[in-house]
Protein backbone atom coordinates (compact mmCIF):
# COMPACT_ATOMS: atom_id res chain seq x y z
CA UNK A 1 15.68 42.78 -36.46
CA UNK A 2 12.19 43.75 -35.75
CA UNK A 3 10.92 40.80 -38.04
CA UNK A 4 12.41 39.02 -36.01
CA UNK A 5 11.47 39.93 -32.71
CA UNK A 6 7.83 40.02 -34.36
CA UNK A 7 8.32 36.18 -34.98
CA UNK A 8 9.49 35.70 -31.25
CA UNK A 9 6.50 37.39 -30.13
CA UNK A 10 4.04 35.59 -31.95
CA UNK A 11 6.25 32.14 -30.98
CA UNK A 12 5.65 33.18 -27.27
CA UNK A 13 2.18 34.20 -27.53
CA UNK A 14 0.45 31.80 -30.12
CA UNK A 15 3.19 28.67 -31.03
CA UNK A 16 0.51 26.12 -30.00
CA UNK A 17 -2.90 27.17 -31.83
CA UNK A 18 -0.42 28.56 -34.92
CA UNK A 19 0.43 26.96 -38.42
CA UNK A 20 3.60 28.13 -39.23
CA UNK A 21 4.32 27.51 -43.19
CA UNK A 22 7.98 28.38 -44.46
CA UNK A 23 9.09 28.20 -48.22
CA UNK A 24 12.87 28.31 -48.55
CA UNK A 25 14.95 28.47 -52.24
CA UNK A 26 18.08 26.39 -52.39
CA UNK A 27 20.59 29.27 -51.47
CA UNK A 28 19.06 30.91 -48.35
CA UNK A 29 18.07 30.22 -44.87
CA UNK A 30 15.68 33.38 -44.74
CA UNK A 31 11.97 31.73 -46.09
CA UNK A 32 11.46 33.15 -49.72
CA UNK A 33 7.51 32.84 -47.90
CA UNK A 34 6.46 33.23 -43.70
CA UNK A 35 2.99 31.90 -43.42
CA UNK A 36 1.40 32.55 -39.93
CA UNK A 37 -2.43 30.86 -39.67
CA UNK A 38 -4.47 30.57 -36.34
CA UNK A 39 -6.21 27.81 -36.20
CA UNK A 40 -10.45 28.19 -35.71
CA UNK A 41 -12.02 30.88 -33.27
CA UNK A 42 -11.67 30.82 -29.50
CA UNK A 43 -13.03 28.34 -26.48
CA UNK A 44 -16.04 30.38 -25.59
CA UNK A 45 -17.10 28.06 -22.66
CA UNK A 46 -13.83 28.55 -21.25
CA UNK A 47 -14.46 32.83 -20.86
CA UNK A 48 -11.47 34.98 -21.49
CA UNK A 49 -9.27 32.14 -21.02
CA UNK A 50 -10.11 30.66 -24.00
CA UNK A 51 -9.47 33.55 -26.38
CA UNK A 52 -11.79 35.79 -27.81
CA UNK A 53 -13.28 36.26 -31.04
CA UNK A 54 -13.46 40.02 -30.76
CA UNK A 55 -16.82 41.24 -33.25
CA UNK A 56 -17.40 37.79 -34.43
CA UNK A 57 -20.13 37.31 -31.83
CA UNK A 58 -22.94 35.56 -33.80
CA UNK A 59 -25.45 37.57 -31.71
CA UNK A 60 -28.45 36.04 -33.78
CA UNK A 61 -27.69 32.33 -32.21
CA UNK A 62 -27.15 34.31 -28.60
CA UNK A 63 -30.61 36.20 -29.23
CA UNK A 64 -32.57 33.53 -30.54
CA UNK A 65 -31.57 30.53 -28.99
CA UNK A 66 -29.59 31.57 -25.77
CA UNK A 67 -26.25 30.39 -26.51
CA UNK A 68 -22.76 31.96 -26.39
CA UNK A 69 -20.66 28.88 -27.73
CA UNK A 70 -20.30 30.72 -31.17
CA UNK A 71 -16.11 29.93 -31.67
CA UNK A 72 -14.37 26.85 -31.97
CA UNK A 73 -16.45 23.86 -33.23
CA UNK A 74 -19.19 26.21 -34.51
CA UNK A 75 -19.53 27.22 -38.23
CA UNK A 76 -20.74 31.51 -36.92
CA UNK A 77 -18.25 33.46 -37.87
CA UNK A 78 -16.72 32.92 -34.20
CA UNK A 79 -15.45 29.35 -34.91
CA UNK A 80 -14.47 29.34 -38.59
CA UNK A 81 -12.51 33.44 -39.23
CA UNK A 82 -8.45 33.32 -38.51
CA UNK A 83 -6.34 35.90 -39.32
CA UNK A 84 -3.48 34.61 -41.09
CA UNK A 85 -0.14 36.68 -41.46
CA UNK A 86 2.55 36.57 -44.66
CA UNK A 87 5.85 37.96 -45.42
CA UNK A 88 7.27 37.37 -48.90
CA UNK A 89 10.38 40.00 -49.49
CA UNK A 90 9.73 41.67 -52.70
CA UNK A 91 5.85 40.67 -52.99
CA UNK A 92 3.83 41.51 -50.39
CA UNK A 93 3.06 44.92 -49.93
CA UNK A 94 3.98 46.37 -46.36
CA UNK A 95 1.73 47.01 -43.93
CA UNK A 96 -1.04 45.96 -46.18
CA UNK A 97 -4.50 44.38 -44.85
CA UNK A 98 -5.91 41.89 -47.10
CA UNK A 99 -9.88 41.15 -46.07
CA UNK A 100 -10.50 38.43 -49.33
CA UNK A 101 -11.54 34.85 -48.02
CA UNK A 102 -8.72 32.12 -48.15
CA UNK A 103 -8.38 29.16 -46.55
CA UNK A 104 -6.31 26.78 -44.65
CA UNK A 105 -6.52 24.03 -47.54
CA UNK A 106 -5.14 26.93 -50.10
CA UNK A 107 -1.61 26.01 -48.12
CA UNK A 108 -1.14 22.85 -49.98
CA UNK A 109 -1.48 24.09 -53.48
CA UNK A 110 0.07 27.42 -53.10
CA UNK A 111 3.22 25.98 -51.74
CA UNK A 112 3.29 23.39 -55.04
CA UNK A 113 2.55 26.91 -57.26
CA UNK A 114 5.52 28.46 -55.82
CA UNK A 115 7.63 25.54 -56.22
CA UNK A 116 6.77 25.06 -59.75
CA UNK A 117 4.97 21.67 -59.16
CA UNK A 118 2.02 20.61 -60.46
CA UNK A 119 -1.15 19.44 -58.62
CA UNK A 120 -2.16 15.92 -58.62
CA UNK A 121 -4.42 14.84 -61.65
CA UNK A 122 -6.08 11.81 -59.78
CA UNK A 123 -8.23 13.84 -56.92
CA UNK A 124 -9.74 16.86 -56.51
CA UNK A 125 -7.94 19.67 -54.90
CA UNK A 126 -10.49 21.70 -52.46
CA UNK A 127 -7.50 24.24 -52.03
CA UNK A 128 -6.21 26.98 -54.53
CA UNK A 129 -3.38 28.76 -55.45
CA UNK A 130 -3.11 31.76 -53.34
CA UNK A 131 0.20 33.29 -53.87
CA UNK A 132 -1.43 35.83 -56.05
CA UNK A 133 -3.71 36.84 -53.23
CA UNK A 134 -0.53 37.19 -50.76
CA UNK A 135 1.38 39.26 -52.97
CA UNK A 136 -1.73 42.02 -53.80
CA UNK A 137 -1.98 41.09 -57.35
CA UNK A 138 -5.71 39.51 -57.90
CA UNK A 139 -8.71 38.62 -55.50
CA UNK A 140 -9.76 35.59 -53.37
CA UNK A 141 -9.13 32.41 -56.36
CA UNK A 142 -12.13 31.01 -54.22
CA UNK A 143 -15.84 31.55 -55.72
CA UNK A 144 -17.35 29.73 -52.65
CA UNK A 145 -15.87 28.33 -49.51
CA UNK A 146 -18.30 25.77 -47.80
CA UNK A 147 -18.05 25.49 -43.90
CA UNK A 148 -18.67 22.14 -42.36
CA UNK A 149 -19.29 20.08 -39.44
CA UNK A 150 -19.53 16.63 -38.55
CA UNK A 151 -19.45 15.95 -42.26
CA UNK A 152 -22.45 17.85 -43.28
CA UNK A 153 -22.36 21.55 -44.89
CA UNK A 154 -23.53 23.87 -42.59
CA UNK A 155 -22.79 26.79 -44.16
CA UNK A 156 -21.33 28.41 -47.33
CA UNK A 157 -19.87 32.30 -48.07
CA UNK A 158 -19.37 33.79 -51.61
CA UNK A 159 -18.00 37.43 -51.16
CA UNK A 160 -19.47 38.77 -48.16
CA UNK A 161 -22.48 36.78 -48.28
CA UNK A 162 -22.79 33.57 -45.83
CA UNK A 163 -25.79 31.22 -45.98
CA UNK A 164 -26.65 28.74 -42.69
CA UNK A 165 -28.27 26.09 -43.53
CA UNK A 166 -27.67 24.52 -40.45
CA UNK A 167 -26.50 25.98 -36.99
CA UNK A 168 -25.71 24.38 -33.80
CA UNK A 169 -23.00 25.83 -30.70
CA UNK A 170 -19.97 24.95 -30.78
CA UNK A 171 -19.25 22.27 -27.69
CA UNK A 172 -22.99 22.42 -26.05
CA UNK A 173 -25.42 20.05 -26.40
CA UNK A 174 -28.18 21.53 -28.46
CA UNK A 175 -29.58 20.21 -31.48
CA UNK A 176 -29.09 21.02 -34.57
CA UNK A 177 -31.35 23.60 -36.28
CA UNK A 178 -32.02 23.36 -39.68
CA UNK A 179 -32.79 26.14 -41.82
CA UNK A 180 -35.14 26.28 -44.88
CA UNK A 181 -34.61 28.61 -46.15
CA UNK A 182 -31.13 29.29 -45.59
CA UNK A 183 -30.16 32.23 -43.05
CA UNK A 184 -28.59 34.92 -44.96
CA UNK A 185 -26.09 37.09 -43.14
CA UNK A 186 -24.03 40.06 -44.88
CA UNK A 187 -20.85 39.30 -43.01
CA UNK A 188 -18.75 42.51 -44.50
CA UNK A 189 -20.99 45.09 -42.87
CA UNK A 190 -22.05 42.36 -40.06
CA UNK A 191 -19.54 40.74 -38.89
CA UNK A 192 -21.70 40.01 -35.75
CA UNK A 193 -24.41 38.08 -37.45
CA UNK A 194 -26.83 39.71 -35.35
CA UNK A 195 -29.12 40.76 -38.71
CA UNK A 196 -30.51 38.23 -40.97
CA UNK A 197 -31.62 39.39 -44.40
CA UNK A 198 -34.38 38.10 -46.31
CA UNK A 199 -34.02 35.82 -49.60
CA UNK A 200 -36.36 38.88 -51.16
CA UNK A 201 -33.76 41.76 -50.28
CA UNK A 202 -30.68 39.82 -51.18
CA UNK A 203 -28.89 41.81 -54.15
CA UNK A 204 -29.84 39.62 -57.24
CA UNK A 205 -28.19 36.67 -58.18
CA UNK A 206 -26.84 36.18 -54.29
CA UNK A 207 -29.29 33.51 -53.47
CA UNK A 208 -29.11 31.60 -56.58
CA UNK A 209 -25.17 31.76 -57.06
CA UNK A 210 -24.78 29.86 -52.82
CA UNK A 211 -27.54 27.58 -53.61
CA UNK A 212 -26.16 26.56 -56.85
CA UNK A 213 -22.72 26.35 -55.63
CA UNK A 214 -23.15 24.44 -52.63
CA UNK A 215 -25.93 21.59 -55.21
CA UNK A 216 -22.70 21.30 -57.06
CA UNK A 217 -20.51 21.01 -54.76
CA UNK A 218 -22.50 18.11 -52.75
CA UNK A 219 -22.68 16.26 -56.25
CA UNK A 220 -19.24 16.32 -56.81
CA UNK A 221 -18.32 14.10 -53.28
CA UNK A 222 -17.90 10.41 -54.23
């Protein structure tokens, strides 16, 4: 009963900016897997009436260059972090808090894991299996997840460490701002992005490892 009145809430409150995912067997009408998902951050322009995006602030764009569009459309924490809610009877633990980075596109290939079906062999899969991640057992299956707008990167995150290379507000009409170096934000202990950290007091191998990741990544697109 109170799962149930927990999914009425959440179909009152947040049906139309939610992906709803369920995974039923062949014998049941209970989901073997409930996937909740909000889709990306609030309408900032729009004040409290377009949501909030509670710490994700990105206080370094609103310092520097006098913006508060940080959510939806932007790549700051504001626009891109969703909390995402799963309940899969006999796997996930109860009342557990899961803080590992996952993804939207991790929906497609997870549901195919759980069904026994392969991926496709003829494209590459940006998603990964995360039914392991749901149910406790093993970390994020994602090294690095690259954030992007308009069809360029803009930004990348291994761990807690996110690199801009790019920034711009979400619906205003700023221009872009490269960066070059990167800006370098330790999004774990600042979720705010108020404190950028130099490439010379990253912990070793942090630079290298986004850098890397995201020069691979770009020549992998056909």
């Amino acid at each position: 009963m109170a799962y149930d009145l927990t999914i009425e809430c959440i179909d009152e409150v947040i049906i139309a900016g939610t992906t709803r995912v369920c995974l039923y067997s062949n014998h049941t009408t209970v989901p073997c897997l409930d996937l909740d998902c909000l889709r990306s951050g609030p309408w900032r322009l729009k004040g409290l009436n377009g949501g909030t995006s509670g710490l994700y602030q990105g206080l370094y764009a609103i310092q520097q260059y006098g913006y508060v569009d940080t959510g939806k459309a932007s790549t700051w924490q504001g626009g891109i972090t969703m909390p995402a809610a799963a309940r899969w009877k006999g796997k996930t633990v109860p009342n557990s808090v899961n803080y590992n980075i996952h993804s939207t596109m991790d929906i497609f290939p997870t549901m195919l894991s759980m069904a026994g079906v392969s991926l496709p062999k003829d494209r590459t899969i940006d998603g990964r299996d995360m039914s392991g991640l749901i149910s406790g057992g093993v970390d994020t299956p994602h090294e690095t997840i690259m954030h992007y707008r308009e069809g360029t990167i803009f930004a990348a995150r291994q761990g807690g460490f996110k690199a801009h290379f790019a920034t711009k507000s979400g619906y205003g009409k700023d221009p872009t701002v490269v960066h070059n170096p990167p800006l370098f934000f330790n999004t774990l202990i600042d979720p705010m992005e108020q404190f950028p950290i130099e490439i010379g007091n990253l912990p070793s191998g942090v630079y290298e490892g986004i850098t890397s990741a995201v020069a691979a990544h770009r020549s992998s697109l056909q």
